[in-house]
N, C-alpha and C. Protein backbone atom coordinates (compact mmCIF):
# COMPACT_ATOMS: atom_id res chain seq x y z
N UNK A 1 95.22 -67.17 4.17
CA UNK A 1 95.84 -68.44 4.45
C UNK A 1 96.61 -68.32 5.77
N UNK A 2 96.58 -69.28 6.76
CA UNK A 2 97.25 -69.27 7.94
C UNK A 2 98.51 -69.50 7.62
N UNK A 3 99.29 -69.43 8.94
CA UNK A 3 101.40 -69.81 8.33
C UNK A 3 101.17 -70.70 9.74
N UNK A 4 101.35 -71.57 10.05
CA UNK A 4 101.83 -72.60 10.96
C UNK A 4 103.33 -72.85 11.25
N UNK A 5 103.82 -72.10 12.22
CA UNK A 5 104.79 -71.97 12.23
C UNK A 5 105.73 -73.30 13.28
N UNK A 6 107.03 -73.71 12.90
CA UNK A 6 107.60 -75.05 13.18
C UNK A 6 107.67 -74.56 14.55
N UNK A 7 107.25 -75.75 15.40
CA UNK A 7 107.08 -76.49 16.36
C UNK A 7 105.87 -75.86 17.46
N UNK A 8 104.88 -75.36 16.88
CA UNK A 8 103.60 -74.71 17.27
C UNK A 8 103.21 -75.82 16.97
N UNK A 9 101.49 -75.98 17.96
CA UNK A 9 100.64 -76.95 18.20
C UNK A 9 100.00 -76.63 16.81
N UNK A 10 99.49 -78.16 16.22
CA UNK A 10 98.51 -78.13 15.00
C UNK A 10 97.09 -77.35 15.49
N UNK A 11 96.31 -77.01 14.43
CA UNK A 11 94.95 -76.58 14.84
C UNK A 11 94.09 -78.14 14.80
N UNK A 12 92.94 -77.73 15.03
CA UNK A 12 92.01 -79.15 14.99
C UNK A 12 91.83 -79.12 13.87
N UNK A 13 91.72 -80.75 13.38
CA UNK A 13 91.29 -80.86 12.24
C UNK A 13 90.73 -82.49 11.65
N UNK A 14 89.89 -82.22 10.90
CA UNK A 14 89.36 -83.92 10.38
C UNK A 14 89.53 -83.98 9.05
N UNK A 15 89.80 -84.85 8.84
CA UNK A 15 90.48 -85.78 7.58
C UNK A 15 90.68 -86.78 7.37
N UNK A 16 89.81 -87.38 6.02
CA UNK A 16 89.73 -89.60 5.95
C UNK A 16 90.79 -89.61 5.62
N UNK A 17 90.72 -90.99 6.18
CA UNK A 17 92.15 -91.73 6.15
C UNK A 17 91.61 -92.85 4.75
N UNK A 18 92.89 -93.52 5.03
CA UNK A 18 92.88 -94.18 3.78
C UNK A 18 91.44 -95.39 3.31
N UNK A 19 90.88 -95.85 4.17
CA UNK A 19 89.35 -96.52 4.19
C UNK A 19 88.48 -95.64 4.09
N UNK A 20 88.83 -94.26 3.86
CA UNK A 20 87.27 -93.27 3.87
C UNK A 20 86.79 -92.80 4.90
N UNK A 21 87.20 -93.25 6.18
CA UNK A 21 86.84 -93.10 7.20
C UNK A 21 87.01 -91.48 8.20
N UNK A 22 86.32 -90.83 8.78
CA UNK A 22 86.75 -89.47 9.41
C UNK A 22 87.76 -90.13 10.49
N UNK A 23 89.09 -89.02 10.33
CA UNK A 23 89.82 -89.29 11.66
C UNK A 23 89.79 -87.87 12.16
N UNK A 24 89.81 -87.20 13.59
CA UNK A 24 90.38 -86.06 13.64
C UNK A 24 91.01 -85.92 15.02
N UNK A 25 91.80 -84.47 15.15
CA UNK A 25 92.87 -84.33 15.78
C UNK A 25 92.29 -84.89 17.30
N UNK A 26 91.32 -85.01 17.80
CA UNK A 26 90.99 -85.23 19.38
C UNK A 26 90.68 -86.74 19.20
N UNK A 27 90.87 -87.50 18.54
CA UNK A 27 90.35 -88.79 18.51
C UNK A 27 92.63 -89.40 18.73
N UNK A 28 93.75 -88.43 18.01
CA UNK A 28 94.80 -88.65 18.37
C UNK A 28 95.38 -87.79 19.65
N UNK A 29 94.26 -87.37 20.26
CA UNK A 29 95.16 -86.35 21.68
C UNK A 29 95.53 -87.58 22.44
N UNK A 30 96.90 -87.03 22.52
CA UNK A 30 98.07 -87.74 23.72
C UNK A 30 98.68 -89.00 23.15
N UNK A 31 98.25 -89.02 22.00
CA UNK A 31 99.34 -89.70 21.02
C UNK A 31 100.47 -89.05 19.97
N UNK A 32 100.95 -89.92 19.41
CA UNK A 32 101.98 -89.20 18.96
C UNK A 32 101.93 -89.12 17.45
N UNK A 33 101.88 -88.23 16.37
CA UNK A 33 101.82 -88.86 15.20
C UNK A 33 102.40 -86.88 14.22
N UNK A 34 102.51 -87.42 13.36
CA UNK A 34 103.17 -86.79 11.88
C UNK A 34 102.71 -86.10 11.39
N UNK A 35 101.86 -84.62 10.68
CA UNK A 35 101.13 -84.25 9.90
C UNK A 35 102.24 -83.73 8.93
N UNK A 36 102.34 -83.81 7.39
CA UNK A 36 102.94 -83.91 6.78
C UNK A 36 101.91 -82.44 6.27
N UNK A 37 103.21 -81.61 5.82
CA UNK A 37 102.72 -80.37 4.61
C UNK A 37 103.42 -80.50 3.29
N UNK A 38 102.99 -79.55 2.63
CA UNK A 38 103.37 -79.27 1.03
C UNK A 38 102.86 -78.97 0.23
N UNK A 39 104.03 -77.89 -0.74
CA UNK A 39 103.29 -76.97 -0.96
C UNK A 39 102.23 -77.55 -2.43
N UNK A 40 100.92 -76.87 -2.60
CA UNK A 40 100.48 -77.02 -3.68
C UNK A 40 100.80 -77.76 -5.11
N UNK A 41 100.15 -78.17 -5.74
CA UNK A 41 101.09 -78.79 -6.90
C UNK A 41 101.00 -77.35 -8.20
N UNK A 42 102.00 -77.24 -8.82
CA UNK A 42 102.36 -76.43 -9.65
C UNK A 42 102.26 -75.22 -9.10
N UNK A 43 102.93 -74.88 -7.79
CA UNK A 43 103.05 -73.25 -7.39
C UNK A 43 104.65 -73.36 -6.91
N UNK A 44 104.83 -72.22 -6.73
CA UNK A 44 106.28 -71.87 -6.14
C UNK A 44 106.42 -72.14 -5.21
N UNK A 45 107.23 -72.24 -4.51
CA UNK A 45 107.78 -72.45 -2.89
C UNK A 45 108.13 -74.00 -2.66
């Protein structure tokens, strides 16, 4: 598992949004936006 450490650049990545649709990270270059983490459901941390 990678550690992404705070305030390092995200890696690329694609992921639907809420219509199903593919979004990914070069379709938001030079905009500004949020990627939200957390941890697993029912693990520690």
């Amino acid at each position: 598992m990678a550690t992404i450490k705070e305030g390092s650049k995200a890696p690329a990545f694609e992921l639907l949004d809420q219509d199903e649709k593919t979004l990914s990270s070069a379709e938001l270059d030079g905009k500004a936006y949020v990627l939200w983490f957390y941890p697993k459901a029912d693990t520690p941390g």
